[in-house]
PDB file of N, CA and C in Angstrom:
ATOM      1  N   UNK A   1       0.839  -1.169   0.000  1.00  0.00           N
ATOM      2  CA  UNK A   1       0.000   0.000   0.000  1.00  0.00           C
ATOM      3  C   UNK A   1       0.890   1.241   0.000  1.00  0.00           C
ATOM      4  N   UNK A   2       0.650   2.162  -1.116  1.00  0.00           N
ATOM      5  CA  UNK A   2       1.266   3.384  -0.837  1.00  0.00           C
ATOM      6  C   UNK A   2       1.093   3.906   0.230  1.00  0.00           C
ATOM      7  N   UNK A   3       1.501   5.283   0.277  1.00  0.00           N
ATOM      8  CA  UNK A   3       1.851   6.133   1.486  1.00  0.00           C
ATOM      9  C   UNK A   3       1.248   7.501   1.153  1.00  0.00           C
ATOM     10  N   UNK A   4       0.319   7.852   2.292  1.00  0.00           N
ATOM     11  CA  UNK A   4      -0.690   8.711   1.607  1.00  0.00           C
ATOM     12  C   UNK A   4      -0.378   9.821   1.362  1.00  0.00           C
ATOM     13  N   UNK A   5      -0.998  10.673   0.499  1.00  0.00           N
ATOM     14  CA  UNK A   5      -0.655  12.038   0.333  1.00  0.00           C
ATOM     15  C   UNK A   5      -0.742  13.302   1.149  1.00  0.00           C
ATOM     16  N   UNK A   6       0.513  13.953   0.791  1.00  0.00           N
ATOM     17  CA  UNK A   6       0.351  15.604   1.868  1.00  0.00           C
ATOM     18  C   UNK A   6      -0.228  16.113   1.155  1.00  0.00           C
ATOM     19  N   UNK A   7      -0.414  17.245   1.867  1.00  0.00           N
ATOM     20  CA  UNK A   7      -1.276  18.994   1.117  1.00  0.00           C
ATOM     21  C   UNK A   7      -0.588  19.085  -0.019  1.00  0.00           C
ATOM     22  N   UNK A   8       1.300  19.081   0.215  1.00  0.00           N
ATOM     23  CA  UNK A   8       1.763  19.282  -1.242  1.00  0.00           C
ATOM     24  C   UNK A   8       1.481  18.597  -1.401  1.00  0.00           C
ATOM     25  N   UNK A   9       1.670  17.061  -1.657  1.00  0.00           N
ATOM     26  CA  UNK A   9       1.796  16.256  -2.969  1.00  0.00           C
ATOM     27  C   UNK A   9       0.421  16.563  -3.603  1.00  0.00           C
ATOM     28  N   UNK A  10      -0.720  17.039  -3.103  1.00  0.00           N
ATOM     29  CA  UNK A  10      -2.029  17.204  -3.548  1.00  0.00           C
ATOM     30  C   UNK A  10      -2.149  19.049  -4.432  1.00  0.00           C
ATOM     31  N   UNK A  11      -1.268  19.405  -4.196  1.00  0.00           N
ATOM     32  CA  UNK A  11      -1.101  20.592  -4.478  1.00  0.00           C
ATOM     33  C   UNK A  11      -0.129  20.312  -5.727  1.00  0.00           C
ATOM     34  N   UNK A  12       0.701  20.119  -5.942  1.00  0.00           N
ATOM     35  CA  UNK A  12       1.359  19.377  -6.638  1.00  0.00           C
ATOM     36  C   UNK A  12       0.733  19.062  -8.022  1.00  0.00           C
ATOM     37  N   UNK A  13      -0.035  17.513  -7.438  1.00  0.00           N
ATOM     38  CA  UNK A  13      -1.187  17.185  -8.675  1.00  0.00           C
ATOM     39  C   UNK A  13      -1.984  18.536  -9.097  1.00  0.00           C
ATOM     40  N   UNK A  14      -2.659  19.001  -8.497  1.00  0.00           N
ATOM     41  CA  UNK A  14      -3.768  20.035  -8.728  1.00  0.00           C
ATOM     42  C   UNK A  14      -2.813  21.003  -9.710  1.00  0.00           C
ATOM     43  N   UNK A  15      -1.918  21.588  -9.308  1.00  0.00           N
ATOM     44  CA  UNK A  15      -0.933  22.055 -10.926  1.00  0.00           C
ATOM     45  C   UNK A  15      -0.903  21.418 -12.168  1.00  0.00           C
ATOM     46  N   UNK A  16      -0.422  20.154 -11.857  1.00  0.00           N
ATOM     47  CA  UNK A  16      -0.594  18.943 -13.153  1.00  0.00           C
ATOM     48  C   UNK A  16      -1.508  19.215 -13.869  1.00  0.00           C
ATOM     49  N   UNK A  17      -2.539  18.794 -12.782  1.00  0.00           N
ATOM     50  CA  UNK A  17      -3.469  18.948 -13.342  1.00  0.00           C
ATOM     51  C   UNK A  17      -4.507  20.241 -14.282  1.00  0.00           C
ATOM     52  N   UNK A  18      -3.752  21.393 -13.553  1.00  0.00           N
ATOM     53  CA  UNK A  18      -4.328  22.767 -14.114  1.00  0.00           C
ATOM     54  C   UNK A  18      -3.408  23.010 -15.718  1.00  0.00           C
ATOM     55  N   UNK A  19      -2.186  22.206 -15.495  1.00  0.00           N
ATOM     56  CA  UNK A  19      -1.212  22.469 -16.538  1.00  0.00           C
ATOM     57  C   UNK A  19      -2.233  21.795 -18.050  1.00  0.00           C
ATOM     58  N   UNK A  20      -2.318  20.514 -17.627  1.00  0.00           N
ATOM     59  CA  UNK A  20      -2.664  19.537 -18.441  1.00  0.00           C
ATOM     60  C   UNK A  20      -4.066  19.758 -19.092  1.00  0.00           C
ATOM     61  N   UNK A  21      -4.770  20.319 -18.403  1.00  0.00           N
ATOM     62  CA  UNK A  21      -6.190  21.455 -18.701  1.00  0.00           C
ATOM     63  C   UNK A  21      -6.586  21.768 -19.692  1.00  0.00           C
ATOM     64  N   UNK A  22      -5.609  23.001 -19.083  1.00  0.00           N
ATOM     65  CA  UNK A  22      -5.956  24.630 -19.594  1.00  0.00           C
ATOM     66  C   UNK A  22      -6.302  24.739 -20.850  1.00  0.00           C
ATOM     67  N   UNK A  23      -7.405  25.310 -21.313  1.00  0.00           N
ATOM     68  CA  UNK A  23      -8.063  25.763 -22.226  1.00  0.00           C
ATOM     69  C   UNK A  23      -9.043  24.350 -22.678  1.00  0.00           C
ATOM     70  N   UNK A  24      -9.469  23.203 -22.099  1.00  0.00           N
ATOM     71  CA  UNK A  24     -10.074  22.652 -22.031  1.00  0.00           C
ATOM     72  C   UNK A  24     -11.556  23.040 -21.194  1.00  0.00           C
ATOM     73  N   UNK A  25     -12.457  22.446 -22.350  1.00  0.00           N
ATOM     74  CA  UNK A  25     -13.981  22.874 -21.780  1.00  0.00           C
ATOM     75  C   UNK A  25     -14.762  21.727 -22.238  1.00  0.00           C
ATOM     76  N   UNK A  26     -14.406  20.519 -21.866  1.00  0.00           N
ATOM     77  CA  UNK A  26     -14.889  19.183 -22.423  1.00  0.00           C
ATOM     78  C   UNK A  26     -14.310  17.858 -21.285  1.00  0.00           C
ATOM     79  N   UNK A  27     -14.798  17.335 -20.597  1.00  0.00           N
ATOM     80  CA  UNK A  27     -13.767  16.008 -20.518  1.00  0.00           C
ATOM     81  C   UNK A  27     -12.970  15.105 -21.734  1.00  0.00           C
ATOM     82  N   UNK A  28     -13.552  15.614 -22.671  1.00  0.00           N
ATOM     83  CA  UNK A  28     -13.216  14.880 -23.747  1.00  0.00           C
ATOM     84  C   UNK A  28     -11.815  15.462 -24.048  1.00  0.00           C
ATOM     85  N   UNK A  29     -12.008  16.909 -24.094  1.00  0.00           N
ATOM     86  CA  UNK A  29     -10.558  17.701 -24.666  1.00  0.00           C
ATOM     87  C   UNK A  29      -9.393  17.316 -23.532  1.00  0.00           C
ATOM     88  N   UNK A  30     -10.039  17.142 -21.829  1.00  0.00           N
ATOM     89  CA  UNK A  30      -8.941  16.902 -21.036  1.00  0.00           C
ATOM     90  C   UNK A  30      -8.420  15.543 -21.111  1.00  0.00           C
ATOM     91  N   UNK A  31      -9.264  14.619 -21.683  1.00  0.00           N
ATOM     92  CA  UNK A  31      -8.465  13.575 -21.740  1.00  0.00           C
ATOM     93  C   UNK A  31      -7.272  13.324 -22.508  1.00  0.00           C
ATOM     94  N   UNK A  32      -7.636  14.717 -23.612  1.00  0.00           N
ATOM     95  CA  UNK A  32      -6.744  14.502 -24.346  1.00  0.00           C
ATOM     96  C   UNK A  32      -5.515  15.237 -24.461  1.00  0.00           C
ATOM     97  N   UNK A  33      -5.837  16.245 -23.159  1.00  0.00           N
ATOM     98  CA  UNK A  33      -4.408  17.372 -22.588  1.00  0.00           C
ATOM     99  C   UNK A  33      -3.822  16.354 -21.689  1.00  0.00           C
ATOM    100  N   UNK A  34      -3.977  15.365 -21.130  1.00  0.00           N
ATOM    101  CA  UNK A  34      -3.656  14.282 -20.107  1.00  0.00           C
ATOM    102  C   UNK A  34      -2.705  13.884 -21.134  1.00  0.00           C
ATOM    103  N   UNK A  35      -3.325  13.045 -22.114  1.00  0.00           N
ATOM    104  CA  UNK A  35      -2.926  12.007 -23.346  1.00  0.00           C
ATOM    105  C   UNK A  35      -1.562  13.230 -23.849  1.00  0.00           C
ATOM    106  N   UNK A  36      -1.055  13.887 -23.779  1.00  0.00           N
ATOM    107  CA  UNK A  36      -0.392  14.879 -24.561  1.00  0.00           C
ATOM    108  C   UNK A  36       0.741  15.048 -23.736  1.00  0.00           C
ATOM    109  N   UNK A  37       0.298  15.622 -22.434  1.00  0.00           N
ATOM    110  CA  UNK A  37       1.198  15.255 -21.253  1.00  0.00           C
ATOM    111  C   UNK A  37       1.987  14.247 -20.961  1.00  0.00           C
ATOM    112  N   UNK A  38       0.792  12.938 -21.019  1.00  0.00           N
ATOM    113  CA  UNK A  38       1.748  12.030 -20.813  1.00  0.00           C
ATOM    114  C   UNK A  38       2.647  11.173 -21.885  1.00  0.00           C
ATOM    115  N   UNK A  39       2.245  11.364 -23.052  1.00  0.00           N
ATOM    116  CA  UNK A  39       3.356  10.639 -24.331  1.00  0.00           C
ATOM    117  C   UNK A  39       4.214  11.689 -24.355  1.00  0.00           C
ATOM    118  N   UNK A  40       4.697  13.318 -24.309  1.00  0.00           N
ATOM    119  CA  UNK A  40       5.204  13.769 -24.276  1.00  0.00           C
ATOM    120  C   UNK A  40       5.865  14.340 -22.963  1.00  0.00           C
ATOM    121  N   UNK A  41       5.336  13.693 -21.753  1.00  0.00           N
ATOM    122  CA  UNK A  41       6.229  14.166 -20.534  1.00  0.00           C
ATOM    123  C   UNK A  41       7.083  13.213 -19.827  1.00  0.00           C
ATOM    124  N   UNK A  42       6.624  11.569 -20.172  1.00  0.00           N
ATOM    125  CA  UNK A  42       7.500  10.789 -19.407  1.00  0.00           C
ATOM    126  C   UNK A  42       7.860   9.781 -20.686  1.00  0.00           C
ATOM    127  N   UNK A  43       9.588  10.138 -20.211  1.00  0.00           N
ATOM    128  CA  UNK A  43      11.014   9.703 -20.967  1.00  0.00           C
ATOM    129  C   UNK A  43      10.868   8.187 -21.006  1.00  0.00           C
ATOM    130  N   UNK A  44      11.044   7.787 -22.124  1.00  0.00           N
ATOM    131  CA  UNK A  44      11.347   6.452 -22.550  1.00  0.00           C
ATOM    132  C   UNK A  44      12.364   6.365 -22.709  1.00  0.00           C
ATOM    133  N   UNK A  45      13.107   5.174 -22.890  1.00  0.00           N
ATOM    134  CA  UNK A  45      12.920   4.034 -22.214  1.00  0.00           C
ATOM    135  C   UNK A  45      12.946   3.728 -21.050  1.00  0.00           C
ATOM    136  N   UNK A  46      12.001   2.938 -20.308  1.00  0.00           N
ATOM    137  CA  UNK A  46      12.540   2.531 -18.987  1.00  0.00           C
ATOM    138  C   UNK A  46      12.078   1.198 -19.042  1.00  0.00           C
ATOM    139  N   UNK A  47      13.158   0.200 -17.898  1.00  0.00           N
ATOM    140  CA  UNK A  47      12.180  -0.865 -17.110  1.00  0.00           C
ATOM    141  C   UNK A  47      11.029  -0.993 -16.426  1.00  0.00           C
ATOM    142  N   UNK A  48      10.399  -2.173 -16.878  1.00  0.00           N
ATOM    143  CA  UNK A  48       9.008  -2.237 -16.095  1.00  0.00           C
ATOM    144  C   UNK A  48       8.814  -3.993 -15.863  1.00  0.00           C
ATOM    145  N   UNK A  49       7.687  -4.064 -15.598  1.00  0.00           N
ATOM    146  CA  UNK A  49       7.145  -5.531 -15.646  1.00  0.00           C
ATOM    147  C   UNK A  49       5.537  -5.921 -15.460  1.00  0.00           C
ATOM    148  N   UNK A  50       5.610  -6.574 -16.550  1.00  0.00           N
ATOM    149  CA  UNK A  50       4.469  -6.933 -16.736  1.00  0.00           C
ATOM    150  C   UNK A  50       4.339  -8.656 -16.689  1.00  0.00           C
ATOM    151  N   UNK A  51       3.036  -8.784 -16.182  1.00  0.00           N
ATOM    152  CA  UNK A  51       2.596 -10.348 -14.966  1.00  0.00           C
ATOM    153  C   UNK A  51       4.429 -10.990 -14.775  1.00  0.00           C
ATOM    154  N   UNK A  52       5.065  -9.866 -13.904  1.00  0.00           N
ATOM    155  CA  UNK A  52       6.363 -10.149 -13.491  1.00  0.00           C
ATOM    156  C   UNK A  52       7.439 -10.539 -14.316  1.00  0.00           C
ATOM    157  N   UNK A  53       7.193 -10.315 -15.802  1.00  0.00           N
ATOM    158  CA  UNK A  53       8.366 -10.544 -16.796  1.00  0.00           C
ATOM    159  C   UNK A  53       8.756  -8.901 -16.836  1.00  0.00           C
ATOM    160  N   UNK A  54       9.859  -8.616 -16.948  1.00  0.00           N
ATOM    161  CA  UNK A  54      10.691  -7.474 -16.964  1.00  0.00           C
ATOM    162  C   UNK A  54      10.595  -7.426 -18.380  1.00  0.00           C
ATOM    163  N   UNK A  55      10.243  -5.805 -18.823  1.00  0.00           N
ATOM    164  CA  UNK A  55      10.249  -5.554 -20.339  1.00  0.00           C
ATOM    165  C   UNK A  55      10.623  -4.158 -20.345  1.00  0.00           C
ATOM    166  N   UNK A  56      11.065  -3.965 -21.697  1.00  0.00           N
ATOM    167  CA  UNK A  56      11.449  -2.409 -21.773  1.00  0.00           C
ATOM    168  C   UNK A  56      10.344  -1.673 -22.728  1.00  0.00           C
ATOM    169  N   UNK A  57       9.929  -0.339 -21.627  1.00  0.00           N
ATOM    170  CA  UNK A  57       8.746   0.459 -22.407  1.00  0.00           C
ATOM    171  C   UNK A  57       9.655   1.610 -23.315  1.00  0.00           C
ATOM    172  N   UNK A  58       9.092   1.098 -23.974  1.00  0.00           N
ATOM    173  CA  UNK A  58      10.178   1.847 -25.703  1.00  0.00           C
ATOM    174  C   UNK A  58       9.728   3.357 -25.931  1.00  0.00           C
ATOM    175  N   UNK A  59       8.283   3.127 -25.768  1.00  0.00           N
ATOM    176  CA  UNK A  59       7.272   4.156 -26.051  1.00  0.00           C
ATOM    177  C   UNK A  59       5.490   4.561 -25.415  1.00  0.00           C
ATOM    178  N   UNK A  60       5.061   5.599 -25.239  1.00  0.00           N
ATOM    179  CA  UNK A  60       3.813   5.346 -24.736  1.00  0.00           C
ATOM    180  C   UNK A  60       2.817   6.408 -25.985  1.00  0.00           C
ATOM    181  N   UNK A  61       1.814   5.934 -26.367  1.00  0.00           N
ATOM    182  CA  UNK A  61       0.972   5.956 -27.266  1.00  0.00           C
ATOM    183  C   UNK A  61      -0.653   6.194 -26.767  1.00  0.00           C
ATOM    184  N   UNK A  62      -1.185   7.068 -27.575  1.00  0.00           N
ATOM    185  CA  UNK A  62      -2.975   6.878 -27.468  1.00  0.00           C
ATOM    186  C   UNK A  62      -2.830   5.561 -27.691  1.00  0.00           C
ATOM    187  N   UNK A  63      -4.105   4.797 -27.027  1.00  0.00           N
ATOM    188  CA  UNK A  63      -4.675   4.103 -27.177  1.00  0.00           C
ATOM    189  C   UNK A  63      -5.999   4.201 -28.299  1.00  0.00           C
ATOM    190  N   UNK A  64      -5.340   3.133 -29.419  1.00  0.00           N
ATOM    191  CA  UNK A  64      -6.468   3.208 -30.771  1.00  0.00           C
ATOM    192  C   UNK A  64      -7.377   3.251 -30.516  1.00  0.00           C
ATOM    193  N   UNK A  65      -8.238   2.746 -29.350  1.00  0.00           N
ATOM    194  CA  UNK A  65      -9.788   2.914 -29.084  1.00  0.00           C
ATOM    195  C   UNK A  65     -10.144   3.689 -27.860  1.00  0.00           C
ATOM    196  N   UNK A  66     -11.066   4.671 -27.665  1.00  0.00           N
ATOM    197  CA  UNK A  66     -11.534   5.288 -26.319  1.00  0.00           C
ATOM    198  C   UNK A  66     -10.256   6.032 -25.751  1.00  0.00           C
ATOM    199  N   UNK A  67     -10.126   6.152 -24.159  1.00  0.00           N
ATOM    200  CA  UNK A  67      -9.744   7.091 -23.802  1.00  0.00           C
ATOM    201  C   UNK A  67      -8.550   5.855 -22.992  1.00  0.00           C
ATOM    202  N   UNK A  68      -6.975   6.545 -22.745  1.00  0.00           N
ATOM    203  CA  UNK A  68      -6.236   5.467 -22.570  1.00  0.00           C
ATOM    204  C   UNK A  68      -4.879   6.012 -23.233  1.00  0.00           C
ATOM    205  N   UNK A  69      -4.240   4.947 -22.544  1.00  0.00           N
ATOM    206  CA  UNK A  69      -2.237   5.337 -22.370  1.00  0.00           C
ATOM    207  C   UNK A  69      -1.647   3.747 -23.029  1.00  0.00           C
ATOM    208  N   UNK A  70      -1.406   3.422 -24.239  1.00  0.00           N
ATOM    209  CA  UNK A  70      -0.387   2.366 -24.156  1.00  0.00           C
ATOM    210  C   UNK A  70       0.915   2.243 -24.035  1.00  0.00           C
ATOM    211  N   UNK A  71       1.573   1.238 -23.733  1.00  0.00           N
ATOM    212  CA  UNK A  71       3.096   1.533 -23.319  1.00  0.00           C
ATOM    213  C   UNK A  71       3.188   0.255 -24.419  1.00  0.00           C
ATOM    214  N   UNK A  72       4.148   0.436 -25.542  1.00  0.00           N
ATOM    215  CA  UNK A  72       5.015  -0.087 -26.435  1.00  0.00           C
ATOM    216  C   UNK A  72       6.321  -0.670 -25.296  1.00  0.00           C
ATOM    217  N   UNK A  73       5.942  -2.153 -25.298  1.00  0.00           N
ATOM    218  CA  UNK A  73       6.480  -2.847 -24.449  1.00  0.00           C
ATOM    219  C   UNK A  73       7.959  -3.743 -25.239  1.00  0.00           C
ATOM    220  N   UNK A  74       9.031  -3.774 -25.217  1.00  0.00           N
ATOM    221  CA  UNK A  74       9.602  -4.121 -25.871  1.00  0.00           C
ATOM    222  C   UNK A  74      10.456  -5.828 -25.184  1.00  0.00           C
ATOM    223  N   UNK A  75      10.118  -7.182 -25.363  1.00  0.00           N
ATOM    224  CA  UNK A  75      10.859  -7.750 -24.509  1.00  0.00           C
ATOM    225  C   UNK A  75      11.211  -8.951 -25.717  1.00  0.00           C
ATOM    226  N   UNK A  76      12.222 -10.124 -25.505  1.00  0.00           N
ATOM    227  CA  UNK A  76      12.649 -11.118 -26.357  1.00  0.00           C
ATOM    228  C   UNK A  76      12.891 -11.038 -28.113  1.00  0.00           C
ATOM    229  N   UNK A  77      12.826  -9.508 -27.883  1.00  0.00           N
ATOM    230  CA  UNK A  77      12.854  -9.499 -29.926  1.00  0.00           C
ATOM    231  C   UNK A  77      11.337  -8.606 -30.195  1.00  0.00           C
ATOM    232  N   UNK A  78      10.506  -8.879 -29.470  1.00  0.00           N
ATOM    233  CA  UNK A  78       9.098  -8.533 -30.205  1.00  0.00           C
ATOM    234  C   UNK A  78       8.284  -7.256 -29.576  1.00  0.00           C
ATOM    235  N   UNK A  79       7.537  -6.505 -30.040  1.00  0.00           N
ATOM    236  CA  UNK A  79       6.489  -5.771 -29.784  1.00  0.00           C
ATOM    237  C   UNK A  79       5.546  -5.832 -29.067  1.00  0.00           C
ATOM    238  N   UNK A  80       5.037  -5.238 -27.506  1.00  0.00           N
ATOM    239  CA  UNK A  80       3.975  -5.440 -27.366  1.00  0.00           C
ATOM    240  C   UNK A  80       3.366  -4.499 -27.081  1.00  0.00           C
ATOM    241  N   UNK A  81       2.135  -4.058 -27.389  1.00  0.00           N
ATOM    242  CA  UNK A  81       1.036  -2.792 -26.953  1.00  0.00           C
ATOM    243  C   UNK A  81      -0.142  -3.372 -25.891  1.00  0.00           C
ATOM    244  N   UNK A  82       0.728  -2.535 -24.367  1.00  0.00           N
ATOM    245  CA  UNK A  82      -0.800  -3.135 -23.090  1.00  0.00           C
ATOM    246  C   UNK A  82      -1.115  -1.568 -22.456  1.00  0.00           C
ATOM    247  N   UNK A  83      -1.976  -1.670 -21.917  1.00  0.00           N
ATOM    248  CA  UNK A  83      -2.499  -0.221 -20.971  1.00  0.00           C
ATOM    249  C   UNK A  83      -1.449  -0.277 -20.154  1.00  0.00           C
ATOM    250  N   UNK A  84      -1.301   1.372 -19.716  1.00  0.00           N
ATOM    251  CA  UNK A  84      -0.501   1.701 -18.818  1.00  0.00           C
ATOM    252  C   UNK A  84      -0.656   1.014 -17.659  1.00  0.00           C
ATOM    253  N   UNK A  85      -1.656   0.928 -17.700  1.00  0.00           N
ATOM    254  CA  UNK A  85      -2.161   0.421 -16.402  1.00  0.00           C
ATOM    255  C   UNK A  85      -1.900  -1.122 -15.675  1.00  0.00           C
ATOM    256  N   UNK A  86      -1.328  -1.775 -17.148  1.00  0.00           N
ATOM    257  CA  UNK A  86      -0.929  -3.281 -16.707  1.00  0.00           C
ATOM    258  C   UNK A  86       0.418  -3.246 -16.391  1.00  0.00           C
ATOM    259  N   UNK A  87       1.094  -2.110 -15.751  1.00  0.00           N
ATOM    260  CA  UNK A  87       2.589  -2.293 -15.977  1.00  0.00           C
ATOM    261  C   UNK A  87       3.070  -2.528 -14.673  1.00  0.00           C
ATOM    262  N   UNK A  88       3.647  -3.142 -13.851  1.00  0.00           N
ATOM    263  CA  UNK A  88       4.159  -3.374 -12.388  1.00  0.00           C
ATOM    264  C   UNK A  88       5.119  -1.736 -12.415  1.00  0.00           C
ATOM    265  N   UNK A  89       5.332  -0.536 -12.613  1.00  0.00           N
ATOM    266  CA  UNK A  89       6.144  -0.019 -12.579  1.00  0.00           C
ATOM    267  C   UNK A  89       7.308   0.250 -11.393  1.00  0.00           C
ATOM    268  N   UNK A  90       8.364   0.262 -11.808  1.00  0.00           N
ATOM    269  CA  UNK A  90       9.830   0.114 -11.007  1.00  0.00           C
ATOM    270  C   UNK A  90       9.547   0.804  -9.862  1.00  0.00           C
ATOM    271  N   UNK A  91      10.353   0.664  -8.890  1.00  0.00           N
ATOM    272  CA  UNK A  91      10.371   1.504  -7.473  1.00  0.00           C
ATOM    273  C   UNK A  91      11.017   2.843  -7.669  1.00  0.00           C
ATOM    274  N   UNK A  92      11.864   3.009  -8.977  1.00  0.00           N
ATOM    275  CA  UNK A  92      12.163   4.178  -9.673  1.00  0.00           C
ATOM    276  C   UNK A  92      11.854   4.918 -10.768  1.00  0.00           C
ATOM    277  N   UNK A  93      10.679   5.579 -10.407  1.00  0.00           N
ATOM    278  CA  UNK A  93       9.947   6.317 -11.341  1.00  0.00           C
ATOM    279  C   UNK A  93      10.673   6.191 -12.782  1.00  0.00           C
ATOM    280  N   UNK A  94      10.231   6.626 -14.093  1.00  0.00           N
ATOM    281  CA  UNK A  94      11.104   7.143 -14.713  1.00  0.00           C
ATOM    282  C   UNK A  94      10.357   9.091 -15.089  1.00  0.00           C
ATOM    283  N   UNK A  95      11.745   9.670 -15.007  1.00  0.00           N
ATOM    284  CA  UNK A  95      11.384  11.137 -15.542  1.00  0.00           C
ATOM    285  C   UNK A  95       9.885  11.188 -16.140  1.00  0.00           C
ATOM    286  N   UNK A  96       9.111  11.870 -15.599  1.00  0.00           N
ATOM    287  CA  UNK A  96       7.782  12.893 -15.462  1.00  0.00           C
ATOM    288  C   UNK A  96       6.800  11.592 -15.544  1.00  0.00           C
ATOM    289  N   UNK A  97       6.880  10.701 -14.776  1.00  0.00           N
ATOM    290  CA  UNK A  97       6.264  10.109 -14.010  1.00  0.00           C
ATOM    291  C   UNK A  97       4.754  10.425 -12.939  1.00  0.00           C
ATOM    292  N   UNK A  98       4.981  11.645 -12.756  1.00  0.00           N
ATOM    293  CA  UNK A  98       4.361  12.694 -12.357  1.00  0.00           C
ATOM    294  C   UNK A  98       2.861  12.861 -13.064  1.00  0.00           C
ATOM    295  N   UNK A  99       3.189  12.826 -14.696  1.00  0.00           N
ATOM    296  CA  UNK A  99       1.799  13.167 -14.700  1.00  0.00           C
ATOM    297  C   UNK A  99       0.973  11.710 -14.930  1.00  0.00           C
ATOM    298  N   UNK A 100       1.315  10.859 -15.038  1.00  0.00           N
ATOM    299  CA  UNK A 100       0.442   9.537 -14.358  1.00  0.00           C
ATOM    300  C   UNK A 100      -0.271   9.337 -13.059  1.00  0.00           C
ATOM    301  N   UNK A 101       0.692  10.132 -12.494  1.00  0.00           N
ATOM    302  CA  UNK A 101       0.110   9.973 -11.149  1.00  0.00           C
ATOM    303  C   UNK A 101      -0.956  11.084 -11.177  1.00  0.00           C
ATOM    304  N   UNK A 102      -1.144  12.270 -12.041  1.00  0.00           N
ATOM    305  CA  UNK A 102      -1.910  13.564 -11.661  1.00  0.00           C
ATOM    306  C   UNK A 102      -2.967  12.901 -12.905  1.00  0.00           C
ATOM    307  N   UNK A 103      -3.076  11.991 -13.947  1.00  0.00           N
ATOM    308  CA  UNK A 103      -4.232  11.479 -14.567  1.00  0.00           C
ATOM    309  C   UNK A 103      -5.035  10.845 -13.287  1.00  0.00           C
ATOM    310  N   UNK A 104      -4.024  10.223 -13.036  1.00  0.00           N
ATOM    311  CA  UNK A 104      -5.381   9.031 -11.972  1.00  0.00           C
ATOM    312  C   UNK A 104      -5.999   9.762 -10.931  1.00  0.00           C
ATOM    313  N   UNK A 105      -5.206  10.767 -10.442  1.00  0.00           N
ATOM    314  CA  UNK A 105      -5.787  11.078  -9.545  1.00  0.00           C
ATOM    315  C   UNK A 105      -7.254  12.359  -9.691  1.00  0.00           C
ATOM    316  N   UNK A 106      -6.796  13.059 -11.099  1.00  0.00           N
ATOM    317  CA  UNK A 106      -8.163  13.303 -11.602  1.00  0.00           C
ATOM    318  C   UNK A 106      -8.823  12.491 -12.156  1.00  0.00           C
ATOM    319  N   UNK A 107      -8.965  11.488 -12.692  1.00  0.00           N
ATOM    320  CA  UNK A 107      -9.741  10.152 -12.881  1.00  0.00           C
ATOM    321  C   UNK A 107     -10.753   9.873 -11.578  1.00  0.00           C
ATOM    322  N   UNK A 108     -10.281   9.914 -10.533  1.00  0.00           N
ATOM    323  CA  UNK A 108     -10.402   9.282  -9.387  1.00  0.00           C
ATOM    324  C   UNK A 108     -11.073  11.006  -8.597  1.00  0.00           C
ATOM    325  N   UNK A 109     -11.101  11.742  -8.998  1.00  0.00           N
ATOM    326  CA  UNK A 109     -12.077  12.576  -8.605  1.00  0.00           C
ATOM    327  C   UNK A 109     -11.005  13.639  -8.015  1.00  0.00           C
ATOM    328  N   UNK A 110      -9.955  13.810  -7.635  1.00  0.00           N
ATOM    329  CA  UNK A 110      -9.497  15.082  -7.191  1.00  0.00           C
ATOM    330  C   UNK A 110      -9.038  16.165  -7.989  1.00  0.00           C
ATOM    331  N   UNK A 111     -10.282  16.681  -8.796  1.00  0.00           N
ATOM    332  CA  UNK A 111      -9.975  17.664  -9.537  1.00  0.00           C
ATOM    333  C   UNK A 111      -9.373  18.952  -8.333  1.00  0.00           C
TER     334      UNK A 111
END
C-alpha cells in the first residue's frame, strides 16, 4: 500500500493537473491534454514488468480505441502494446512520471 498524500503532494497534482487542462472545456478535450502530457512528458525508455516478466517500455501511445495510455512494451525481440495500467512499474519512477500519477488522480475525482 502506498503512502498517503500531503497537502503538497495534492497541491502538486492540482498544478498537473491545471497544466494539463488549460483551455479545455470538455472532458473529452482533457483527456486529451492528459494524453499529450503524458506521451510527451515521461522519458522512454525505462524498465518495467508486466505479470512479473521485466520488459522495456520503448514508447507510450494513445490508445487506438476510447480514452487510454499504451506503453510499447519491448521484450525477447518482439512488440507489445498493453495499458498503462498493466505495468508493475519500477520503485524508480522514470522522468515525469508525475503526470500519471496527476491522470489518476483526476480520474479518481481530485480535480
Amino acid at each position: 500500500m502506498g503512502r498517503k498524500r500531503t497537502k503538497k503532494d495534492e497541491a502538486r497534482l492540482r498544478a498537473l493537473i491545471e497544466e494539463a487542462t488549460v483551455d479545455c472545456y470538455t472532458e473529452d478535450e482533457a483527456h486529451y491534454g492528459f494524453l499529450v502530457s503524458i506521451v510527451y512528458g515521461v522519458v522512454c525508455p525505462f524498465k518495467a514488468k508486466v505479470i512479473g516478466e521485466e520488459v522495456e517500455v520503448v514508447d507510450l501511445q494513445e490508445a487506438p480505441m476510447g480514452y487510454g495510455v499504451e506503453a510499447v512494451c519491448r521484450t525477447k525481440g518482439k512488440e507489445y502494446r498493453i495499458n498503462i495500467d498493466s505495468l508493475e512499474w519500477p520503485k524508480r519512477k522514470p522522468e515525469g512520471y508525475e503526470w500519471i500519477e496527476a491522470y489518476h488522480y483526476w480520474l479518481g475525482g481530485g480535480r
